[in-house]
PDB file of N, CA and C in Angstrom:
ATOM      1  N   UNK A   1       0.839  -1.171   0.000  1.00  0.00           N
ATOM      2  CA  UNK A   1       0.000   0.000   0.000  1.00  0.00           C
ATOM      3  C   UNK A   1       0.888   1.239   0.000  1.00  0.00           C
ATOM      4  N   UNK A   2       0.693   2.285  -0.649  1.00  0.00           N
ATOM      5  CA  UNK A   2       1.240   3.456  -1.309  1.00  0.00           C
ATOM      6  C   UNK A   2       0.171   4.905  -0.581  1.00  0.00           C
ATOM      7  N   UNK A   3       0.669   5.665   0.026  1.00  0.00           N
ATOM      8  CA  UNK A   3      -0.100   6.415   0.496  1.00  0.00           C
ATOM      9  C   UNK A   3       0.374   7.937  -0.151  1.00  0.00           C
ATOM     10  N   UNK A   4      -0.234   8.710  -0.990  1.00  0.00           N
ATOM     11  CA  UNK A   4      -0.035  10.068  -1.406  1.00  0.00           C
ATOM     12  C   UNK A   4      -0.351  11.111  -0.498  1.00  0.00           C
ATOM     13  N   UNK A   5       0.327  11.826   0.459  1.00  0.00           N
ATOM     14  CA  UNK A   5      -0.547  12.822   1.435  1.00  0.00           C
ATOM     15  C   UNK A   5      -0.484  13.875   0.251  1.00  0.00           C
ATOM     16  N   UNK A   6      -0.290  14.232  -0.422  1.00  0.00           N
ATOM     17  CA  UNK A   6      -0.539  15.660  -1.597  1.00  0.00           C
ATOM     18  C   UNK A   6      -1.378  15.651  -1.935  1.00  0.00           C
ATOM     19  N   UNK A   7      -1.794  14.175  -2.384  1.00  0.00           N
ATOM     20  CA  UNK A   7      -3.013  14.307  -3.385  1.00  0.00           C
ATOM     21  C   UNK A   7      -4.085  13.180  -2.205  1.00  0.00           C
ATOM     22  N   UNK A   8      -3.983  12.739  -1.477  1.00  0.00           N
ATOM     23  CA  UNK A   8      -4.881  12.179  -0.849  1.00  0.00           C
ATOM     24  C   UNK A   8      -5.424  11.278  -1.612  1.00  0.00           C
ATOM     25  N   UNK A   9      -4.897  10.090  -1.911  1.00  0.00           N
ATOM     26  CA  UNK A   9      -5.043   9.386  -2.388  1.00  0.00           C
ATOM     27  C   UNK A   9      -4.237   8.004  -1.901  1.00  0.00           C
ATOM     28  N   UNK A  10      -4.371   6.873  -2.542  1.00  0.00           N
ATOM     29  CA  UNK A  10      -4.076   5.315  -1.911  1.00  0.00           C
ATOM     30  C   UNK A  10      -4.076   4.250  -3.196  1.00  0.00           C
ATOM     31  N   UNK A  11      -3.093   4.162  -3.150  1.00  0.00           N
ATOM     32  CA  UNK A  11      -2.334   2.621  -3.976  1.00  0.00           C
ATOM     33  C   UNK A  11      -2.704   1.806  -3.859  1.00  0.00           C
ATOM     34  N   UNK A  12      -3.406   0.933  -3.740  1.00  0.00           N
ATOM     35  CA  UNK A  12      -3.536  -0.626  -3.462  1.00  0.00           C
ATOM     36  C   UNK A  12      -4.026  -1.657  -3.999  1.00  0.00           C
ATOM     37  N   UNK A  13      -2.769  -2.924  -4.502  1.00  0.00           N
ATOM     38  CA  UNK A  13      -2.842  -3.776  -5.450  1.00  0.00           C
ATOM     39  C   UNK A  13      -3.468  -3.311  -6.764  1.00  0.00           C
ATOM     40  N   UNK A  14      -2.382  -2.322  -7.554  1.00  0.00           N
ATOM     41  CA  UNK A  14      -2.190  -1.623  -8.594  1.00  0.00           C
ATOM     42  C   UNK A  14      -3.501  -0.434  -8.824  1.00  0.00           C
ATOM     43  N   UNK A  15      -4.446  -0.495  -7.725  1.00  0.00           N
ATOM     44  CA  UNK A  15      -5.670   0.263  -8.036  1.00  0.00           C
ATOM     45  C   UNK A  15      -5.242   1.804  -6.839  1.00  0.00           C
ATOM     46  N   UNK A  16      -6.026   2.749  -7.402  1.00  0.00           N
ATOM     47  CA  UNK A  16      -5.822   4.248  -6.865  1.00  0.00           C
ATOM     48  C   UNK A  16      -7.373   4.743  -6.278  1.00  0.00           C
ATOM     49  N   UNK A  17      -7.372   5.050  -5.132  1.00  0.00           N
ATOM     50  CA  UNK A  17      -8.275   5.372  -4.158  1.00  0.00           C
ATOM     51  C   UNK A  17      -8.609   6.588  -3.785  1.00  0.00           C
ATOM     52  N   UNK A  18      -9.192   7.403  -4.241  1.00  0.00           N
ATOM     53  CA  UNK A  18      -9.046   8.994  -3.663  1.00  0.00           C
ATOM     54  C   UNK A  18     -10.493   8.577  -2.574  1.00  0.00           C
ATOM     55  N   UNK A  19      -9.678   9.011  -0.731  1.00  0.00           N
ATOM     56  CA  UNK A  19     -10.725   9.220  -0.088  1.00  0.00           C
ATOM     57  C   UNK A  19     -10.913  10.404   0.765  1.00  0.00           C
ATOM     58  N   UNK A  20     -11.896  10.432   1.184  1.00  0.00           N
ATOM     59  CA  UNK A  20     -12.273  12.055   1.861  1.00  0.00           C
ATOM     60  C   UNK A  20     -11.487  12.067   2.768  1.00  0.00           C
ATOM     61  N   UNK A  21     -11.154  13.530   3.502  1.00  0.00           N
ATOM     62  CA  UNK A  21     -10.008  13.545   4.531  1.00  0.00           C
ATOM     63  C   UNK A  21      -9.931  12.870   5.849  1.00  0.00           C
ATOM     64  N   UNK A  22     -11.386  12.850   6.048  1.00  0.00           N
ATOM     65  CA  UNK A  22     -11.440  12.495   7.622  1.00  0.00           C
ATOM     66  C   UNK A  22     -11.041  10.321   7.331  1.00  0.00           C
ATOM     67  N   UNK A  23     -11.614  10.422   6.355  1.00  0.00           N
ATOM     68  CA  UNK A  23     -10.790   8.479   6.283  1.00  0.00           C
ATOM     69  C   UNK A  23      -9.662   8.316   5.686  1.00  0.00           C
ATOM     70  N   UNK A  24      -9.090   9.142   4.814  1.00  0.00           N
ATOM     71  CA  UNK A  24      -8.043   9.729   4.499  1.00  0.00           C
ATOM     72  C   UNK A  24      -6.645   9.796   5.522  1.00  0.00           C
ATOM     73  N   UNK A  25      -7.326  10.553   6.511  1.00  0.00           N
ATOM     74  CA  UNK A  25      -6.506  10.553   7.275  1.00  0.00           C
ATOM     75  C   UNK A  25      -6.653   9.253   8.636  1.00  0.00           C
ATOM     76  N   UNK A  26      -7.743   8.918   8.927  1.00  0.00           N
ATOM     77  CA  UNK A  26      -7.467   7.520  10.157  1.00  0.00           C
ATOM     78  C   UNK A  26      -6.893   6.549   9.030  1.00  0.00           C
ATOM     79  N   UNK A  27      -6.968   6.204   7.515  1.00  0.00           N
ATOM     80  CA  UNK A  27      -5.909   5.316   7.073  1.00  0.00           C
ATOM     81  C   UNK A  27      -4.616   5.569   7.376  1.00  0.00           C
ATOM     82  N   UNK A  28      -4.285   6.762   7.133  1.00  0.00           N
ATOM     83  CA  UNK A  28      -3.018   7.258   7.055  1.00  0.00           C
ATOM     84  C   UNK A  28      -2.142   6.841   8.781  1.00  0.00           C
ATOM     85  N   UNK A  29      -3.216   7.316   9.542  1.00  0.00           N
ATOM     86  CA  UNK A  29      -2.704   7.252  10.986  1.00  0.00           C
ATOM     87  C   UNK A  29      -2.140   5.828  11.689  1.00  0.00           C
ATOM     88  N   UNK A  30      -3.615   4.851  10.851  1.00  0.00           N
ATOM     89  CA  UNK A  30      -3.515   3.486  11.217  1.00  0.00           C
ATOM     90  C   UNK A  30      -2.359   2.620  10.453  1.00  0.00           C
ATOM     91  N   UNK A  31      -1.885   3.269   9.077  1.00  0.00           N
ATOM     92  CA  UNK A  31      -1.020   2.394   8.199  1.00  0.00           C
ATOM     93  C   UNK A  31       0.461   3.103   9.024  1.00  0.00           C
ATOM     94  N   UNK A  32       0.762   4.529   9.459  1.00  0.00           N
ATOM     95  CA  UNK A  32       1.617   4.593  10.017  1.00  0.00           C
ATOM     96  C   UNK A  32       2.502   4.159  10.677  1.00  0.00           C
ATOM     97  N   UNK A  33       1.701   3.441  11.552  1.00  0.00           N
ATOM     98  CA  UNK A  33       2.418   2.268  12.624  1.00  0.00           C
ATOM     99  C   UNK A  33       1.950   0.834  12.743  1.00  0.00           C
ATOM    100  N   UNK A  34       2.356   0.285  11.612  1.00  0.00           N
ATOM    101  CA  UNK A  34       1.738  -1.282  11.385  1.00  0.00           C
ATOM    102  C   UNK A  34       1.571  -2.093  12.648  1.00  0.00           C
ATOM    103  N   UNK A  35       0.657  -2.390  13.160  1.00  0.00           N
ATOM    104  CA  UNK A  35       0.722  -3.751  14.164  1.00  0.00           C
ATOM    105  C   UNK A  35       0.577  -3.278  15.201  1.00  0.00           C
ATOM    106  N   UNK A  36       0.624  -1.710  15.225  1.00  0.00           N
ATOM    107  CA  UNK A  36      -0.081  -1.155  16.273  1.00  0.00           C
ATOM    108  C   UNK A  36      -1.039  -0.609  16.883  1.00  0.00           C
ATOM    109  N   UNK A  37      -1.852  -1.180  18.279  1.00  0.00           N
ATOM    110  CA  UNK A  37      -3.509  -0.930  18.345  1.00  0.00           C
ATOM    111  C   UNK A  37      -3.269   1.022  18.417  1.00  0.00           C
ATOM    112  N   UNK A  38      -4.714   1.467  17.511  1.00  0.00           N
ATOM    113  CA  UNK A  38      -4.644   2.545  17.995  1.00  0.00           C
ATOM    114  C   UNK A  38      -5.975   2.685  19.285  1.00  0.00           C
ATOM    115  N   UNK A  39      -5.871   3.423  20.097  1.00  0.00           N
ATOM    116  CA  UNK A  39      -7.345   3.738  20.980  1.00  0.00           C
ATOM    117  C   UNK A  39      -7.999   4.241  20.223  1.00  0.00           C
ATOM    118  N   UNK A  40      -9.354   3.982  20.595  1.00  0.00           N
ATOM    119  CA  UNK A  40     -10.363   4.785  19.981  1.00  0.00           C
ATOM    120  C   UNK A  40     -10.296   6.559  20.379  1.00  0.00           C
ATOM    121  N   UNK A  41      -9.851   6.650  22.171  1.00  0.00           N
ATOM    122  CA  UNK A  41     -10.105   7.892  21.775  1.00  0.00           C
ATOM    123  C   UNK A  41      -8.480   8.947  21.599  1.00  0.00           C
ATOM    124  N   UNK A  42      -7.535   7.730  21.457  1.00  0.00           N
ATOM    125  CA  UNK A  42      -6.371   8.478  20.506  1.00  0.00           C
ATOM    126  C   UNK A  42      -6.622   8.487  19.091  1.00  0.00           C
ATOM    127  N   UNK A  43      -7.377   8.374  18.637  1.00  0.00           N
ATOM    128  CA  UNK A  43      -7.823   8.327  17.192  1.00  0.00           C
ATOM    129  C   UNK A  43      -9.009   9.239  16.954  1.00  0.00           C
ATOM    130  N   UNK A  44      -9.487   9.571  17.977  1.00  0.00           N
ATOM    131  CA  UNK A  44      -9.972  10.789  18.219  1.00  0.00           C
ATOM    132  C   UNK A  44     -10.086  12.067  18.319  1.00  0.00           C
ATOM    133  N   UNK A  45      -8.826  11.955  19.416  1.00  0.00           N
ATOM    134  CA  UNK A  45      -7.922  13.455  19.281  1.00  0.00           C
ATOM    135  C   UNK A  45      -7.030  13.593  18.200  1.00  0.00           C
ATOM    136  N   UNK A  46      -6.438  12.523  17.777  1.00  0.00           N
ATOM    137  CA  UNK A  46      -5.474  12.663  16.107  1.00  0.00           C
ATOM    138  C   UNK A  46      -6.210  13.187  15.063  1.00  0.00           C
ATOM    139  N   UNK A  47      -7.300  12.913  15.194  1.00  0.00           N
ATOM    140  CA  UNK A  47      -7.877  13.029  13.664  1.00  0.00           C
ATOM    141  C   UNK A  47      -9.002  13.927  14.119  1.00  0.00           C
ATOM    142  N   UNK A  48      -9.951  14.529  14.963  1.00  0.00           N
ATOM    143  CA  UNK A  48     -10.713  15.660  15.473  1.00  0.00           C
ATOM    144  C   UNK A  48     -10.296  16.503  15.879  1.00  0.00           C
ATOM    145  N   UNK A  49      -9.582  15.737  17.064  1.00  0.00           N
ATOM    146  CA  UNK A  49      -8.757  17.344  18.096  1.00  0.00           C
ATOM    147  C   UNK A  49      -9.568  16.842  19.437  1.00  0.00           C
ATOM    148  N   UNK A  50      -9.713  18.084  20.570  1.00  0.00           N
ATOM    149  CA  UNK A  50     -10.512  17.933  21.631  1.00  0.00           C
ATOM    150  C   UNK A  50     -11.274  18.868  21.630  1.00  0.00           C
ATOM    151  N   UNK A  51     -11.484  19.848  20.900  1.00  0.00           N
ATOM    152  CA  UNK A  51     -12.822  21.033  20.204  1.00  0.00           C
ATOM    153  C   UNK A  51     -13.593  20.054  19.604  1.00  0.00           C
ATOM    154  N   UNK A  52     -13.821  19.583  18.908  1.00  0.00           N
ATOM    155  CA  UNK A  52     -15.195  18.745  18.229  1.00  0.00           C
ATOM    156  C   UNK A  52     -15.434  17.579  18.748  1.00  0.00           C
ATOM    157  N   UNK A  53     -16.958  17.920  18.775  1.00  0.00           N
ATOM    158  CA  UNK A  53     -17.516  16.706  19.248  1.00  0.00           C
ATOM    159  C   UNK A  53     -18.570  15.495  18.569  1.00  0.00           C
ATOM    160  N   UNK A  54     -18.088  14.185  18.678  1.00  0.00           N
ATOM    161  CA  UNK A  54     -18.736  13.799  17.569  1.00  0.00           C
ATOM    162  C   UNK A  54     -19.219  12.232  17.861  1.00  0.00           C
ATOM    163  N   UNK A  55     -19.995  11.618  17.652  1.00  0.00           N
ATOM    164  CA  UNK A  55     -20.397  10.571  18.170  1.00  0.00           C
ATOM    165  C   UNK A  55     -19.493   9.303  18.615  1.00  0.00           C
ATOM    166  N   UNK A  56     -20.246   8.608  19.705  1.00  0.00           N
ATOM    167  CA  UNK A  56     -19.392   7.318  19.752  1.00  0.00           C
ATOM    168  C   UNK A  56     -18.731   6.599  18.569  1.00  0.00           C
ATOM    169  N   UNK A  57     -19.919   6.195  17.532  1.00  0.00           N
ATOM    170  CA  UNK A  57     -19.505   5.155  16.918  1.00  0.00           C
ATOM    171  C   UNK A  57     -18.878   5.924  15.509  1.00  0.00           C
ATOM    172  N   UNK A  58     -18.968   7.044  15.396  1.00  0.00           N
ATOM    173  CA  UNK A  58     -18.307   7.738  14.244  1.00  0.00           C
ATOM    174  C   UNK A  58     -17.254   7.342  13.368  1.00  0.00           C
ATOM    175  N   UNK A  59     -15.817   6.780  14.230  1.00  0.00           N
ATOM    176  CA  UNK A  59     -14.782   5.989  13.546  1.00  0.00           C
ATOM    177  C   UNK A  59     -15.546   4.408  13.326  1.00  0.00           C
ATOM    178  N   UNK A  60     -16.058   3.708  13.670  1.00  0.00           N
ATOM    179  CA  UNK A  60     -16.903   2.792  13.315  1.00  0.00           C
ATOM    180  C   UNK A  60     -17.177   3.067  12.077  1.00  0.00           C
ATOM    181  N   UNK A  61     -18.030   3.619  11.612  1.00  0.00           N
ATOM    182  CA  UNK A  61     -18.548   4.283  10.407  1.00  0.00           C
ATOM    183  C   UNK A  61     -17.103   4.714   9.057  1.00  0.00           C
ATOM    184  N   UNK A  62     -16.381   5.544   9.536  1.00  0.00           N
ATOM    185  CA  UNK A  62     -15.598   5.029   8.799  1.00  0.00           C
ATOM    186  C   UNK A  62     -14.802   4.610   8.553  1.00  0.00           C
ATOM    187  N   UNK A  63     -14.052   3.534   9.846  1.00  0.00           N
ATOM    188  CA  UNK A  63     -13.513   1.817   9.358  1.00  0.00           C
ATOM    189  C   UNK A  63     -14.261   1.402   8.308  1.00  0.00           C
ATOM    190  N   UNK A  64     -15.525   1.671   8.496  1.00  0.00           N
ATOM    191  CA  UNK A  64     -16.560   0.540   7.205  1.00  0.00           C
ATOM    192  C   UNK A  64     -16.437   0.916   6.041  1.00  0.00           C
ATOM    193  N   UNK A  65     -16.379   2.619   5.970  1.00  0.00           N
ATOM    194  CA  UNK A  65     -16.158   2.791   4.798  1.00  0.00           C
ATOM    195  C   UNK A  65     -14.676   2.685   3.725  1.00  0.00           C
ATOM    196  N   UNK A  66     -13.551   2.601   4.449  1.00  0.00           N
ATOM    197  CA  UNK A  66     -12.137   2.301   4.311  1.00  0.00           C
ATOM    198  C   UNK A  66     -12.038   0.641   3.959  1.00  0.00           C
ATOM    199  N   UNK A  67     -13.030  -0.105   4.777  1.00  0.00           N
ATOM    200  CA  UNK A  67     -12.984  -1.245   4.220  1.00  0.00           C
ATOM    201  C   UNK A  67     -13.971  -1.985   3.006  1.00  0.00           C
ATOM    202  N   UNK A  68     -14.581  -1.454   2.955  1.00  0.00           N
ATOM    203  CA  UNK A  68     -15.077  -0.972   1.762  1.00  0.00           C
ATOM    204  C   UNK A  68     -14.621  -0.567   0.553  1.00  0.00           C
ATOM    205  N   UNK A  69     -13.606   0.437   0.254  1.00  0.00           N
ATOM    206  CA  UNK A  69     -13.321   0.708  -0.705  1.00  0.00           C
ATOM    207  C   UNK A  69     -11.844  -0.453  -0.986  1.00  0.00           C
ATOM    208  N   UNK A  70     -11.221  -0.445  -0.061  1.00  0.00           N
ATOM    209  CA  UNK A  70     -10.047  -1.639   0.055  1.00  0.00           C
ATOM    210  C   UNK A  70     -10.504  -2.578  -0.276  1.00  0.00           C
ATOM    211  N   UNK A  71     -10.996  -3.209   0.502  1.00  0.00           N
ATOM    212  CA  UNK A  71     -11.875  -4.863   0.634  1.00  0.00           C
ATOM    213  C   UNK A  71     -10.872  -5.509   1.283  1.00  0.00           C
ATOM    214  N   UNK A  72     -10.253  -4.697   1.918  1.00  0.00           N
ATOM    215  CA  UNK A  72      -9.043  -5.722   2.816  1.00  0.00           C
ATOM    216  C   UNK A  72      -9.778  -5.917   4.461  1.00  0.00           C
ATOM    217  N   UNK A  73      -8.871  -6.699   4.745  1.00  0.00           N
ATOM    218  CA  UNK A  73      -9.482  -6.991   6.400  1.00  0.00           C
ATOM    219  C   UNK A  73      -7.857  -6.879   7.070  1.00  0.00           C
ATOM    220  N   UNK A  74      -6.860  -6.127   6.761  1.00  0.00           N
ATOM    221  CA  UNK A  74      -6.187  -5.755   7.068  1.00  0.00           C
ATOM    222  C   UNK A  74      -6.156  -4.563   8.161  1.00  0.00           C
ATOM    223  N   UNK A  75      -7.256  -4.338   8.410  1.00  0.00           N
ATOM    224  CA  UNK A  75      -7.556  -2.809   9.651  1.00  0.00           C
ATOM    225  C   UNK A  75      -8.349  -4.043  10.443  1.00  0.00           C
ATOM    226  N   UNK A  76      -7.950  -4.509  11.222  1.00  0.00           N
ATOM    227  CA  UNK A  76      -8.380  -5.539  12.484  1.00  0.00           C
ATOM    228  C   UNK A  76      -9.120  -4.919  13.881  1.00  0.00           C
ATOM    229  N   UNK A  77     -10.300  -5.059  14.212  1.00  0.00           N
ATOM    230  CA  UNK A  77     -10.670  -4.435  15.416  1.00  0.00           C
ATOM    231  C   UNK A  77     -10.461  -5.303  16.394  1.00  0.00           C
ATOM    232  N   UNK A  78     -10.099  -4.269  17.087  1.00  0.00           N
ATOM    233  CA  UNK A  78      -9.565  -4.803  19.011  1.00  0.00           C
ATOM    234  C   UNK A  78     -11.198  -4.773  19.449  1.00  0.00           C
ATOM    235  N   UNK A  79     -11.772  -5.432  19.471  1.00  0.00           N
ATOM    236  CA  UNK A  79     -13.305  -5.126  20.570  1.00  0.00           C
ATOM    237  C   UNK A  79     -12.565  -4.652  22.032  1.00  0.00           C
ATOM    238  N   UNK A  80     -13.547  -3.541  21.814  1.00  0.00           N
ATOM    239  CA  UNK A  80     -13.354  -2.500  23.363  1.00  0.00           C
ATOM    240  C   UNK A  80     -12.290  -1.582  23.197  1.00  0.00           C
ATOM    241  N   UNK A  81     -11.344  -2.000  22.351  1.00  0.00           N
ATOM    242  CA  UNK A  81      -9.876  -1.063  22.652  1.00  0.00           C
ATOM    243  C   UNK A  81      -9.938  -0.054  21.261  1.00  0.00           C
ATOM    244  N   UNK A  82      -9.409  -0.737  20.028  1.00  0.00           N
ATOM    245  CA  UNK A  82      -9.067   0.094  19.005  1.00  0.00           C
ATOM    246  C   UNK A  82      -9.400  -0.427  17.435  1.00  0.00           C
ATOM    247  N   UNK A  83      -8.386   0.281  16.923  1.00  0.00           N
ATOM    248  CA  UNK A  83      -8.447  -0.635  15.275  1.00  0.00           C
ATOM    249  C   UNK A  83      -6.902  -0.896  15.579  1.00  0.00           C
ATOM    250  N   UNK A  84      -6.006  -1.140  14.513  1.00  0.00           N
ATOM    251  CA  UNK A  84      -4.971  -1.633  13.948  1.00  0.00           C
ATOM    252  C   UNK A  84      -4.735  -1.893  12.362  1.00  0.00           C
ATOM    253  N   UNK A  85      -3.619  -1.531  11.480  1.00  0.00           N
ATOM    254  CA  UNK A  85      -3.649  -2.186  10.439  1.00  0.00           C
ATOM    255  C   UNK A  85      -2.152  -2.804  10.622  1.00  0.00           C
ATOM    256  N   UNK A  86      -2.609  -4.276  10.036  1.00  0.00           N
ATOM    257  CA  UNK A  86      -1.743  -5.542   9.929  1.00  0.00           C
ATOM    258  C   UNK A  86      -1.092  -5.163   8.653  1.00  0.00           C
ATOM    259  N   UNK A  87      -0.073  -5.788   8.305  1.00  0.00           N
ATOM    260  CA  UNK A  87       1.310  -5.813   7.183  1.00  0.00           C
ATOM    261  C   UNK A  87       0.649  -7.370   7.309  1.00  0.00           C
TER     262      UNK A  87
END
C-alpha cells in the first residue's frame, strides 16, 4: 500500500483510491504504525482534536467505509480497545 498525502489518495494492489479527509486521514494514521492498536479515543484526538464533538460510533462508520473501498481486512478491530492495520 502506497499512500499520497498531496493528493490524498491510496495505492492498493495496482488500483488508486481517492478518499475524503477524515478516512483519508485515520488510514493514514492506522497504516503509520503497522501492528499497532490505535485507541479509539487516541484516534480521536489525532484526527478531530478535543474542540469537536462527535459521536461514539463515528470511527466505526468510517472503518466501514475504508474497508469498503479496500476490501481488505487488514484494519483488524480490538473489541473494546481500538483498530490496527496488519502488514
Amino acid at each position: 500500500m502506497r499512500i499520497d498525502t498531496e493528493k490524498y489518495q491510496v495505492i492498493y494492489k495496482d488500483t488508486r483510491y481517492v478518499f475524503p479527509k477524515k478516512e483519508f486521514e485515520i488510514l493514514t494514521l492506522l497504516v503509520s504504525k503497522p501492528n499497532r492498536v490505535f485507541m479509539r479515543e487516541e484516534i480521536y484526538d489525532k484526527i478531530w482534536g478535543s474542540e469537536v464533538v462527535v459521536g461514539e460510533r463515528t470511527i466505526d462508520v468510517y472503518i466501514r467505509k475504508i474497508r469498503e473501498k479496500l476490501g481488505t481486512a487488514k484494519i483488524v478491530t480490538i473489541k473494546g480497545v481500538g483498530y490496527k492495520y496488519e502488514e
